[in-house]
Protein backbone atom coordinates (compact mmCIF):
# COMPACT_ATOMS: atom_id res chain seq x y z
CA UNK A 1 118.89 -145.14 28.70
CA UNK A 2 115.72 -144.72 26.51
CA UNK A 3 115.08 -148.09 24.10
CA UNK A 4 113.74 -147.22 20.72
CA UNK A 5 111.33 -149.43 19.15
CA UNK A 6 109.65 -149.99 16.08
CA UNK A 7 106.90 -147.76 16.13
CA UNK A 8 108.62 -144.60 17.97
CA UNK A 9 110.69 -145.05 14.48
CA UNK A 10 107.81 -145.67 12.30
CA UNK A 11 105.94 -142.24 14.29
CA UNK A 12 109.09 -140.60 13.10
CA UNK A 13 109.32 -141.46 9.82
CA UNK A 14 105.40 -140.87 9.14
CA UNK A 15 105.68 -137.27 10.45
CA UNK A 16 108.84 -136.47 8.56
CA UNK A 17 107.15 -137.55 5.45
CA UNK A 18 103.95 -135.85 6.42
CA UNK A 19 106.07 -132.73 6.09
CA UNK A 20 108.29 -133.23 3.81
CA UNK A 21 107.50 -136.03 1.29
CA UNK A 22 103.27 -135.95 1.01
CA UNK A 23 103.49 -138.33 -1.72
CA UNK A 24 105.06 -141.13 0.27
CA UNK A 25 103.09 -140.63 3.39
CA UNK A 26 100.98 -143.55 3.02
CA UNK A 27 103.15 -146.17 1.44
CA UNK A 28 102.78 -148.79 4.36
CA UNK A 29 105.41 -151.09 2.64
CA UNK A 30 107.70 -148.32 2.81
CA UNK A 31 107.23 -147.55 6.51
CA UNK A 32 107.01 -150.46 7.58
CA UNK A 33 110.52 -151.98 6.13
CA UNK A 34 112.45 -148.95 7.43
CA UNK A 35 111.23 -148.54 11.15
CA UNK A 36 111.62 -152.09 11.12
CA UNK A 37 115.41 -151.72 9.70
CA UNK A 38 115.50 -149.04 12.07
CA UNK A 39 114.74 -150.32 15.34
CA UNK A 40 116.81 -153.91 14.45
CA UNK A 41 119.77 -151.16 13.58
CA UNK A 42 119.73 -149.67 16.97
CA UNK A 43 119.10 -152.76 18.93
CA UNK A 44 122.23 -154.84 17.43
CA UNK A 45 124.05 -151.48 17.93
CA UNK A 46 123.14 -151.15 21.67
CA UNK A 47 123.55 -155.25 22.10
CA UNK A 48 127.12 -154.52 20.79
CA UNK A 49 128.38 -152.61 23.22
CA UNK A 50 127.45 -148.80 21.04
CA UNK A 51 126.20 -146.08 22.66
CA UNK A 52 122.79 -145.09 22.50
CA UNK A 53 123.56 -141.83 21.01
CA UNK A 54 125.48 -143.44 17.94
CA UNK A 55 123.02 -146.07 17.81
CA UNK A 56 120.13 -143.81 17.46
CA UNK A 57 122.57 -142.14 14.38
CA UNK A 58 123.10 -145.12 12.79
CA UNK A 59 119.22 -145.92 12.82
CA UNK A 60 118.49 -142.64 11.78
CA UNK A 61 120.97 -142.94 8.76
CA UNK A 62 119.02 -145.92 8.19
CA UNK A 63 115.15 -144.80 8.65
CA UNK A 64 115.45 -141.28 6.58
CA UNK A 65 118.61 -142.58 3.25
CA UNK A 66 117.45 -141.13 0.18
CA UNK A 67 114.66 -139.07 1.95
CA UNK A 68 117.15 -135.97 3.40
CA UNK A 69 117.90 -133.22 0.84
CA UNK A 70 120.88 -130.66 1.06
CA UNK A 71 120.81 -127.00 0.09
CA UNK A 72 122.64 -127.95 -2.89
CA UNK A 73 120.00 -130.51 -4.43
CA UNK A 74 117.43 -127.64 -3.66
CA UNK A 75 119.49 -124.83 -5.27
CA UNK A 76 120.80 -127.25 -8.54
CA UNK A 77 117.42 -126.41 -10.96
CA UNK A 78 117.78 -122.64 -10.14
CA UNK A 79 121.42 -122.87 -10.67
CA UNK A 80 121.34 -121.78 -14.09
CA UNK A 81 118.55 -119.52 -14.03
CA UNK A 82 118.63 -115.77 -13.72
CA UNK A 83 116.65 -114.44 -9.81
């Protein structure tokens, strides 16, 4: 079973935002309290008996909140406008 620690979640939270959030990609604070939320998340999980699998969901749920976007909050401004 592969452990996943603080920085593999902070590495994967500062390319995501890279990508898809440039504006946040270098508030420290901001990485720093989630990949640390993160990793405790999946530990506790794994120490609990979880599997690693629904651990690593639960971190994840954790790490990107707020950040992930659905084709229907993309779509809602052209909504009302003629294409």
């Amino acid at each position: 079973m592969e452990i996943y620690s603080e920085p593999w979640f902070r590495t994967r939270l500062d390319y995501y935002l890279r990508e898809r959030h440039p504006q946040l990609q270098y508030r420290a604070q901001l990485l720093d309290r989630r990949s640390a939320v993160a990793a405790d998340l999946y530990r506790r999980t794994c120490d609990a008996g979880g599997s690693a699998e629904c651990a690593l969901r639960l971190a994840d749920r954790s790490l990107f909140r707020g950040l992930l976007l659905s084709l229907i909050h993309i779509s809602e401004p052209t909504r009302r406008s003629y294409i």
